[in-house]
Protein backbone atom coordinates (compact mmCIF):
# COMPACT_ATOMS: atom_id res chain seq x y z
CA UNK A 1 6.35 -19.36 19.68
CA UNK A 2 3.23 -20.62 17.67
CA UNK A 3 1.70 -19.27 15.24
CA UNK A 4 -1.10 -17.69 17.49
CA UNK A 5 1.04 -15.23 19.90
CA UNK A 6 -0.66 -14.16 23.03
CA UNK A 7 -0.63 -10.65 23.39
CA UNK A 8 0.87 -10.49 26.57
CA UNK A 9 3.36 -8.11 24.83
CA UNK A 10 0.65 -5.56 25.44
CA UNK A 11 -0.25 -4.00 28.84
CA UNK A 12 -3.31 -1.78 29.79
CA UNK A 13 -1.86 2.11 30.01
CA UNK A 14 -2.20 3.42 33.05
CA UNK A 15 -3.93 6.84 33.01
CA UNK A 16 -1.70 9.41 33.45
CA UNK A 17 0.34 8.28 30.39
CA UNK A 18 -3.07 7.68 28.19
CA UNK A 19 -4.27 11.40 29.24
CA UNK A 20 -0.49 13.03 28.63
CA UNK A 21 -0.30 10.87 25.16
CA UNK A 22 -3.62 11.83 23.98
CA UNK A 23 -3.35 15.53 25.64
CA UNK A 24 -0.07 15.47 23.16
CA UNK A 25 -1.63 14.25 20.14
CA UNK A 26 -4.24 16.69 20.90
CA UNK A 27 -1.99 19.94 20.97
CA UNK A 28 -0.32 18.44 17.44
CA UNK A 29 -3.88 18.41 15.76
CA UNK A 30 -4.39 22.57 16.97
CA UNK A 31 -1.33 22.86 16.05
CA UNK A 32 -0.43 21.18 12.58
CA UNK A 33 -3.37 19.59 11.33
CA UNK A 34 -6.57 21.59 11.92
CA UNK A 35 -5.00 25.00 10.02
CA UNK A 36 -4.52 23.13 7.18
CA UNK A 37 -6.77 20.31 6.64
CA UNK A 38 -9.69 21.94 4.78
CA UNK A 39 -7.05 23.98 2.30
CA UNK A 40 -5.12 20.49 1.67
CA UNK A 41 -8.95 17.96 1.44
CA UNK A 42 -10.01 20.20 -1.02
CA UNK A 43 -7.06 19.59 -3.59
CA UNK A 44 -7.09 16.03 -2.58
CA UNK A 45 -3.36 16.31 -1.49
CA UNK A 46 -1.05 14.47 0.38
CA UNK A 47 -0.85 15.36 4.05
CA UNK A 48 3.49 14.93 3.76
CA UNK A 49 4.29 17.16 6.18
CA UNK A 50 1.35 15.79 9.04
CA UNK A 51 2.69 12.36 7.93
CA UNK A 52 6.28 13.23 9.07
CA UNK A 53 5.20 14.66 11.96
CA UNK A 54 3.11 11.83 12.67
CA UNK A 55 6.31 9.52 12.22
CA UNK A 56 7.96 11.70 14.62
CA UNK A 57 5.35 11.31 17.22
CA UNK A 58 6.13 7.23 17.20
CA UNK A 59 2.57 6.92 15.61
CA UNK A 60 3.20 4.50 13.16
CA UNK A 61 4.13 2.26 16.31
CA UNK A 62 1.19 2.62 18.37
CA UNK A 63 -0.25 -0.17 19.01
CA UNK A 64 3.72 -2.64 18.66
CA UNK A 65 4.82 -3.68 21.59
CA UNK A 66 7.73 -1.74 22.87
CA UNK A 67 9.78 -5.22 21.99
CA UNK A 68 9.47 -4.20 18.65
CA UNK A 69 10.41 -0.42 19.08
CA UNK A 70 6.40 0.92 18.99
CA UNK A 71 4.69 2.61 22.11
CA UNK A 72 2.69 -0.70 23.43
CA UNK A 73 0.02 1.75 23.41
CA UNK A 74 -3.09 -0.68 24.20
CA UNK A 75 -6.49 0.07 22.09
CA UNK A 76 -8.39 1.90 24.18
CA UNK A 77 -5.52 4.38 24.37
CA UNK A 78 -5.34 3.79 20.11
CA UNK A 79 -9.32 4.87 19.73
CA UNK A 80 -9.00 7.74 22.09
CA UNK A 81 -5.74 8.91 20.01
CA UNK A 82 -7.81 7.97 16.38
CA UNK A 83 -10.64 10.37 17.80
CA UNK A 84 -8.42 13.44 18.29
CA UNK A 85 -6.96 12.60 15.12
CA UNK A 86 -10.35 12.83 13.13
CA UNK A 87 -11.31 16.18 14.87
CA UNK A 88 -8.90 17.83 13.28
CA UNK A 89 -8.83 15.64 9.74
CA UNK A 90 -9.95 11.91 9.53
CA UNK A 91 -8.18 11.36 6.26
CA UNK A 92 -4.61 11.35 8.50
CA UNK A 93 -6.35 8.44 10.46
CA UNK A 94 -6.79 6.40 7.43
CA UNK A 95 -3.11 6.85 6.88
CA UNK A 96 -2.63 4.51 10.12
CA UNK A 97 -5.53 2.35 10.29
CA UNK A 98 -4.33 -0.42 7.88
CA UNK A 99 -1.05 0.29 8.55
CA UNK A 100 -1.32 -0.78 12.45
CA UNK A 101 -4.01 -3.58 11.24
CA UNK A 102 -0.96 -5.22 9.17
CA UNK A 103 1.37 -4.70 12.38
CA UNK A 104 -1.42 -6.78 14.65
CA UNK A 105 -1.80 -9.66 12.71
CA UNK A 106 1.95 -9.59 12.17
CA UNK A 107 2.21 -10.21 15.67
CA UNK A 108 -0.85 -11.75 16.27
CA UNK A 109 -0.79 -14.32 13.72
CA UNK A 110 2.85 -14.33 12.40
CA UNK A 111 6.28 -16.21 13.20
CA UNK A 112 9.30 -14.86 15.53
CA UNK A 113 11.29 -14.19 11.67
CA UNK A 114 8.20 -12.10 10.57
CA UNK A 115 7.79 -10.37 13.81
CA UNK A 116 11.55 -9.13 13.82
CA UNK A 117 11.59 -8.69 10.34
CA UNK A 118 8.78 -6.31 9.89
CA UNK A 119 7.57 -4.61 13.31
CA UNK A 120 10.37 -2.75 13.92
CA UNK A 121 10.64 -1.04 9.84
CA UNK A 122 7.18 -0.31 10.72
CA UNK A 123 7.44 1.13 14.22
CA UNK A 124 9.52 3.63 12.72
CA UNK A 125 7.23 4.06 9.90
CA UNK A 126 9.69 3.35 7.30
CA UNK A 127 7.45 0.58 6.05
CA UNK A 128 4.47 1.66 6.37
CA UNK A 129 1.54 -1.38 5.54
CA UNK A 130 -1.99 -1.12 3.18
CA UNK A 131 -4.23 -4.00 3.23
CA UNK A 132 -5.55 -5.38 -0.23
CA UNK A 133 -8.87 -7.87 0.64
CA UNK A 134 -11.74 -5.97 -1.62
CA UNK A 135 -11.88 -6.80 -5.47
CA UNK A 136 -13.68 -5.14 -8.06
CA UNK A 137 -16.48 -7.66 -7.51
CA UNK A 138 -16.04 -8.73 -3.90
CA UNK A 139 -16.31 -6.56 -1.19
CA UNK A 140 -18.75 -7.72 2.31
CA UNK A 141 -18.19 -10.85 0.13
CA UNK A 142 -15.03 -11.74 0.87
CA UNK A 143 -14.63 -15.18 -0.17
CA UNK A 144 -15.95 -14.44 -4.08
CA UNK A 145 -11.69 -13.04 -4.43
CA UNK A 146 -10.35 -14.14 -7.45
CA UNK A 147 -6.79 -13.11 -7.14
CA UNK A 148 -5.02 -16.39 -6.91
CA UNK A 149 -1.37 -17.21 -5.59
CA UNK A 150 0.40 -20.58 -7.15
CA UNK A 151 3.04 -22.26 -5.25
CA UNK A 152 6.41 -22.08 -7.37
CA UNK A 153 9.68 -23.67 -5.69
CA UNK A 154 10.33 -20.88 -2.80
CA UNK A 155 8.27 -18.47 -4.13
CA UNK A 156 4.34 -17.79 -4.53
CA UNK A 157 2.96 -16.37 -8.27
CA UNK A 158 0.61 -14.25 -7.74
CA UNK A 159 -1.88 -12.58 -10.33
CA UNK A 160 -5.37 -10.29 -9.76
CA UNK A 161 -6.33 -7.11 -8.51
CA UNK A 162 -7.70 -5.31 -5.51
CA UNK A 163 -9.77 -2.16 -5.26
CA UNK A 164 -9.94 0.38 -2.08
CA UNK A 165 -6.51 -0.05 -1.36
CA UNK A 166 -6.10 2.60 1.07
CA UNK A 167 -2.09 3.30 1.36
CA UNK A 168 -2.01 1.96 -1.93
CA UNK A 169 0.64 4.67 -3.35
CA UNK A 170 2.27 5.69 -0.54
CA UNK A 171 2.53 2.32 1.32
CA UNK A 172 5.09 0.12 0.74
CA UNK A 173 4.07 -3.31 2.44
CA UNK A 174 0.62 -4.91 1.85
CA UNK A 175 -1.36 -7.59 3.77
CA UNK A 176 -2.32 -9.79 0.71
CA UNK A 177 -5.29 -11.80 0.68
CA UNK A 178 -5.11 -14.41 -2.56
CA UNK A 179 -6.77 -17.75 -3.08
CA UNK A 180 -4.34 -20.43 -2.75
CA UNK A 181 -6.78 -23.90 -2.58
CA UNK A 182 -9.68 -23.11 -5.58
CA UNK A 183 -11.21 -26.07 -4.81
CA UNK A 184 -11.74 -25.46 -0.93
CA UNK A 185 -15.02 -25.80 0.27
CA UNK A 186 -15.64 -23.76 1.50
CA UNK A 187 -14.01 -20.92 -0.15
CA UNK A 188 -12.82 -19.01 3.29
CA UNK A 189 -10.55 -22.27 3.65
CA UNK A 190 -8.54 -21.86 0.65
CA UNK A 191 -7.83 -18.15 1.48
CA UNK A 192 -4.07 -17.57 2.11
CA UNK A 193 -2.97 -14.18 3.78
CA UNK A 194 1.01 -12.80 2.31
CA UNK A 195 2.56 -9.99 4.07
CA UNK A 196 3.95 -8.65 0.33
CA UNK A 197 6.52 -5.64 0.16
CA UNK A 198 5.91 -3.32 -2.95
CA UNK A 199 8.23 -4.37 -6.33
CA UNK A 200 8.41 -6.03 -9.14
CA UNK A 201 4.72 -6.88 -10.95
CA UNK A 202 3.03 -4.80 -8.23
CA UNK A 203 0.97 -1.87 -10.21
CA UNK A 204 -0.81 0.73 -8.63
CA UNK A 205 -2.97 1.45 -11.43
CA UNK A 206 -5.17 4.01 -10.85
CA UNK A 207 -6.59 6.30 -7.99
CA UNK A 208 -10.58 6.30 -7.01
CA UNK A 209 -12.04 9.61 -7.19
CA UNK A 210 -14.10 9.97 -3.62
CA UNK A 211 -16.85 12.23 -2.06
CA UNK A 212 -14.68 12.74 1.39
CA UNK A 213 -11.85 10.87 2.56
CA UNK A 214 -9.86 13.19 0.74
CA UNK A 215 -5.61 13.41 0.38
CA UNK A 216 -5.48 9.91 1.69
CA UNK A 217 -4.73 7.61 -1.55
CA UNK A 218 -7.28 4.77 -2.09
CA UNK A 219 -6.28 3.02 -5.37
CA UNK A 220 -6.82 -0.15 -7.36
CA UNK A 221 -4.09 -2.39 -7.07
CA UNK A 222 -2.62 -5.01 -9.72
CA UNK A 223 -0.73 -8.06 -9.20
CA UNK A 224 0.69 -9.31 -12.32
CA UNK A 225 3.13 -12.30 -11.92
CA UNK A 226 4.02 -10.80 -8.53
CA UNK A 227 6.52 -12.92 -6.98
CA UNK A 228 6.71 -13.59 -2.59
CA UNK A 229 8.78 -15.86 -1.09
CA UNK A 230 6.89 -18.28 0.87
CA UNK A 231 8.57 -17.48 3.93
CA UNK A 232 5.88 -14.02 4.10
CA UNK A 233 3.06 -16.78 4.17
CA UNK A 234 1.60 -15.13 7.24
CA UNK A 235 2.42 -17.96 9.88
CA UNK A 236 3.29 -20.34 7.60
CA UNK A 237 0.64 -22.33 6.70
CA UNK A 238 -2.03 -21.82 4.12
CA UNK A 239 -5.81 -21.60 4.35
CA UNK A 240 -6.02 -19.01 7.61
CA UNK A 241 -6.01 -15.80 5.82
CA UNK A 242 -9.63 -15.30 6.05
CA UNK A 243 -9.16 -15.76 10.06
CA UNK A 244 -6.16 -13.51 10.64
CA UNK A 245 -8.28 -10.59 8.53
CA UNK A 246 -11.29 -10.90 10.54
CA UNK A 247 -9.44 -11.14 13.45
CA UNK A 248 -7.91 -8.00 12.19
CA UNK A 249 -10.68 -6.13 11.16
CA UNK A 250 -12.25 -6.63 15.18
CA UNK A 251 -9.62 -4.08 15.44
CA UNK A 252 -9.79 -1.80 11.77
CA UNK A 253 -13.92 -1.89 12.99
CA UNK A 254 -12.92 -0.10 16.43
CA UNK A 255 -10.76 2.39 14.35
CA UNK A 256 -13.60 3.00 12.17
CA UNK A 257 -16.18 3.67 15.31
CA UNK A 258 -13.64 6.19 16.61
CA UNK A 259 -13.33 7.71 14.06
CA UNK A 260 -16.77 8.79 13.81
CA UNK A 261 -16.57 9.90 17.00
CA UNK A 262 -13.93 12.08 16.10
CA UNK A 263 -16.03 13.98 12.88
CA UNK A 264 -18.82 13.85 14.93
CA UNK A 265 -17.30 15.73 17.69
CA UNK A 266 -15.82 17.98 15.69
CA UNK A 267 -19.50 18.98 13.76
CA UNK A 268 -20.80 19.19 17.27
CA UNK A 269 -18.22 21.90 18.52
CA UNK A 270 -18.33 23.61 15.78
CA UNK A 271 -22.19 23.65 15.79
CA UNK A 272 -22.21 25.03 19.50
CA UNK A 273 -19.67 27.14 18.49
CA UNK A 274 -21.73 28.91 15.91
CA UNK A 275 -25.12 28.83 17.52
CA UNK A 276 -23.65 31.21 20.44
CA UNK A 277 -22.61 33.45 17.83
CA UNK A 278 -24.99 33.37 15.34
CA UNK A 279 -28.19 35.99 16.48
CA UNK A 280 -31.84 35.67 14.90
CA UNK A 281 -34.36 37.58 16.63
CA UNK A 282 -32.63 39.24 19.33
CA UNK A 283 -31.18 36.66 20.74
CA UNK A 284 -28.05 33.88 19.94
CA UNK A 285 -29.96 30.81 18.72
CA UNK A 286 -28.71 28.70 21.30
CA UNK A 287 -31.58 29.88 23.13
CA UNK A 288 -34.02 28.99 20.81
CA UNK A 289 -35.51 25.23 21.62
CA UNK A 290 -35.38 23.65 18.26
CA UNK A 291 -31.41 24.55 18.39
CA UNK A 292 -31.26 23.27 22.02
CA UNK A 293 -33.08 20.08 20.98
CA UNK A 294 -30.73 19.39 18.27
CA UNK A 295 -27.30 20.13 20.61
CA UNK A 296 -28.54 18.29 23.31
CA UNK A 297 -29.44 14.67 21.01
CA UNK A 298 -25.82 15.37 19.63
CA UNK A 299 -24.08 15.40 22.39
CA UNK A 300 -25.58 12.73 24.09
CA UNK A 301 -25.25 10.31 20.60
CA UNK A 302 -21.63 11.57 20.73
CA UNK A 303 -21.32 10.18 24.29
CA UNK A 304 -22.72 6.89 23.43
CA UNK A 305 -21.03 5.60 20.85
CA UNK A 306 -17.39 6.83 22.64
CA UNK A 307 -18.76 4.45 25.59
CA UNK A 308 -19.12 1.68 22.65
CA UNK A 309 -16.09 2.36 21.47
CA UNK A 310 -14.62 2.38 24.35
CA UNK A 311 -16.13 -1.13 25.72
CA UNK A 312 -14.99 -2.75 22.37
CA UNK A 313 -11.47 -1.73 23.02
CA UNK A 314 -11.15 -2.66 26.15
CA UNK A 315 -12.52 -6.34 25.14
CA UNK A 316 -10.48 -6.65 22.99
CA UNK A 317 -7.17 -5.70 25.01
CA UNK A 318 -8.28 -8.55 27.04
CA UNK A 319 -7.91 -10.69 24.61
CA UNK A 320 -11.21 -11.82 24.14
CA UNK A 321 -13.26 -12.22 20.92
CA UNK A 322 -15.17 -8.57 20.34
CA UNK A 323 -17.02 -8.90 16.95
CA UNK A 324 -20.02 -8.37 18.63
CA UNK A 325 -19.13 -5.25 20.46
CA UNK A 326 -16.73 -3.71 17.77
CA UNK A 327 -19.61 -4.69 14.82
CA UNK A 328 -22.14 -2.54 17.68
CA UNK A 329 -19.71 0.14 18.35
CA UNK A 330 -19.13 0.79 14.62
CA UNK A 331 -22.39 0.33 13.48
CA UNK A 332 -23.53 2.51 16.39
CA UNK A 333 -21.16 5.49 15.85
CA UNK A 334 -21.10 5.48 12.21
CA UNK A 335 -24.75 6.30 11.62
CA UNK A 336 -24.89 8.56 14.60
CA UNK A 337 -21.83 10.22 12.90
CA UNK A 338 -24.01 10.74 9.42
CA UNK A 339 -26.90 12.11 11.81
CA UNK A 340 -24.59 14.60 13.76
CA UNK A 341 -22.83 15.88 10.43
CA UNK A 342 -26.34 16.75 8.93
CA UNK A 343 -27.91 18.64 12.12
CA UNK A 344 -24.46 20.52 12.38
CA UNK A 345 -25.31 21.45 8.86
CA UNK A 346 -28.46 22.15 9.81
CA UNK A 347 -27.61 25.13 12.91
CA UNK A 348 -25.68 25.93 10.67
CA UNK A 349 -27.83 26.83 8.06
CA UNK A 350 -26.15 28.50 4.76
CA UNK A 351 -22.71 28.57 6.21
CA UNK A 352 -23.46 24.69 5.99
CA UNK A 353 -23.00 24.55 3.07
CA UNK A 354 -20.23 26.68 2.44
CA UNK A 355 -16.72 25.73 1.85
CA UNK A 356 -16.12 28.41 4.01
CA UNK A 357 -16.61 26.10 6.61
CA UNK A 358 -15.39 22.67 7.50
CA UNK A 359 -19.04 21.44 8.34
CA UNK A 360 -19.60 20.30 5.02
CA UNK A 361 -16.26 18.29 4.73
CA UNK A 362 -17.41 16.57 7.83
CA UNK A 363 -20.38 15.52 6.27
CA UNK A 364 -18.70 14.77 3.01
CA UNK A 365 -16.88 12.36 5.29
CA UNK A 366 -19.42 10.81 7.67
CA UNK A 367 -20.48 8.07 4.61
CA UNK A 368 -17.19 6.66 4.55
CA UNK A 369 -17.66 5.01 8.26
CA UNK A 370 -20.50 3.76 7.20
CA UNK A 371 -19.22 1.46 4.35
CA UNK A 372 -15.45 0.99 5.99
CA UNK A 373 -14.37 -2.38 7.46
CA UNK A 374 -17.65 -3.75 6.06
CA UNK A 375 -20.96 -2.08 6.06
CA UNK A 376 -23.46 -1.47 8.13
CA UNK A 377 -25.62 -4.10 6.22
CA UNK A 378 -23.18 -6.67 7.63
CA UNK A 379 -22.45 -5.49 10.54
CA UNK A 380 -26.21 -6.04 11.54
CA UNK A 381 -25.94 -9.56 10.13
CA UNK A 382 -22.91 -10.06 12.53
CA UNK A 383 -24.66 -8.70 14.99
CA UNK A 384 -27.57 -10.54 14.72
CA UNK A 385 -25.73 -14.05 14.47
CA UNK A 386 -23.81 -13.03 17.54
CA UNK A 387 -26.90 -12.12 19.70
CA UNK A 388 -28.61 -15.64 18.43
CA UNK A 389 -25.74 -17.67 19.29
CA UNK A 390 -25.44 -15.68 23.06
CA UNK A 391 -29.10 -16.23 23.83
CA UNK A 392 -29.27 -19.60 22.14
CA UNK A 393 -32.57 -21.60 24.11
């Protein structure tokens, strides 16, 4: 095959085994994960248990074609199972996001060897994939990296380090992004992408303290004479990593936007929960207009930005390009997530901002959706670029 696969590997779900799939991953987020999740966010610990369960559930294979041992879930089905995920805890979602990234532009953008040597480990979730791009220095601007990977005999040398390496501790195979051609120009053209097992001169050297996103590690990353053989080039040939990311992150961006569907629906039932049971003059406030006002903007913001979501995913099953609509969809449902956190705050009143309840975590976590996969700031820029380009005169 070449190096580009066509995803034909992939077929739309039909319905009744998207709605029993999701209805499954539902019951296992009542069940397992919503008990739990505030007691484990606020020590910042490691969901193990979920994780396993998770594993059992043949998540780690979502999206890999059956081929391969995964589901062949396609994404629509994927955004609609991240959602349910992130009602319960969105942390656990982070936990697949870059893991399932790595395993598309393994098959995406990577040789038959790669494919069979990888997809199936990480079907099973026994490797389980983190992706190192940002730097200390570079984040929306992804071709200032420094880390740099030298050619020697049949291996690459590769020294630098990456920061927000989500996975970082308890991953074991990264998607590496190194500069392999300094004097490209420009830059994006000398960027090399290395699918790169954990080992020898791979340090995880510290862990970032975070608002939200809690018991999900996000580390800094070293690479000090790391060694990869140069058959986990990603395809084989230098100079495309910066194409097979982006490509990538189409994907990581529709994650992100369902995501913050998820918190956001999750604020919202709580909030409707509690205004039907919370009384203030005689009455529940859910019959007092500023409260309905606020319930019914939610809800209809919610429903938006899952039809966003939604029309991203499907694009992109098609095979099409879907910057545009996954860069809308995410910028879209990640702001209406940091609006629909606050007003659920907001009924809540007090209780808001009580540990007592999980409305504040949800807030705590809204931000992170709207940095992830590249912020809103850029998103608008791709946006805009997009939008010039379609309605060129």
């Amino acid at each position: 095959m070449s190096e580009e696969s066509e995803d034909r590997e992939i077929h739309p779900t039909a319905d009744g085994v998207r709605s029993e799939i999701v209805e499954t991953v539902k019951r296992f987020v009542e069940r397992e994960v919503a008990p739990v999740a505030s007691e484990l966010e606020h020590r910042d610990e490691y969901p193990h248990e979920i994780v396993a369960t998770m594993k059992e559930l043949g998540l780690f294979g979502a999206t890999i074609p059956t081929h391969w041992g995964g589901l062949g879930l396609d994404t629509r089905t994927y955004a609609m199972i991240v959602e349910e995920l992130c009602v319960g805890w969105m942390s656990i979602s982070g936990i697949l996001n870059t893991h399932l990234l790595l395993a598309y532009i393994i098959r995406r953008f990577g040789n038959d060897k790669q494919r069979d040597t990888y997809l199936p480990r990480m079907a099973q979730g026994e490797l389980r994939g983190a992706l190192c791009l940002s730097e200390s220095h570079a984040g929306s601007d992804v071709q200032a990296i420094r880390t740099v990977g030298r050619r020697d005999g049949d291996d690459y040398l590769i020294n630098g380090s990456k920061m927000w390496v989500t996975n970082a501790r308890h991953g074991n195979l990264y998607a590496l992004v190194v500069k392999t051609d300094l004097e490209a120009d420009p830059p994006h053209r000398g960027m090399s992408l290395f699918i790169a097992p954990k080992g020898p001169g791979v340090t995880v050297s510290r862990d970032i303290g975070k608002l939200g996103y809690k018991g999900v590690d996000t580390c800094e990353v070293a690479f000090e004479d790391y060694r990869v053989p140069v058959a986990n080039l990603l395809g084989g040939r230098e100079g495309r990593g910066m194409q097979q990311v982006l490509n990538g992150l189409e994907v990581g961006r529709v994650n992100i936007a369902a995501r913050a569907v998820g918190v956001a629906r999750a604020a919202f039932e709580q909030a409707i929960r509690y205004s039907q049971e919370r009384y203030t003059f005689g009455k529940p406030i859910c019959e007092h207009q500023a409260i309905q006002l606020k319930l019914a903007d939610m809800a209809t913001k919610i429903e938006a930005a899952r039809l966003l979501v939604q029309q991203a995913a499907s694009k992109k099953d098609k095979g099409e390009r879907c910057d545009l609509e996954a860069g809308m969809a995410k910028l879209f449902a990640s702001e209406m997530c940091a609006e629909v956190t606050l007003e659920a705050m907001r009924v809540h009143g007090g209780y808001g901002f009580s540990t007592e309840f999980p409305v504040e975590r949800y807030y705590r976590d809204a931000p992170l959706m709207i940095i992830g996969e590249g912020t809103n700031e850029i998103q608008r820029t791709i946006i805009a670029r997009q939008l010039v380009k379609k309605y060129a005169v």
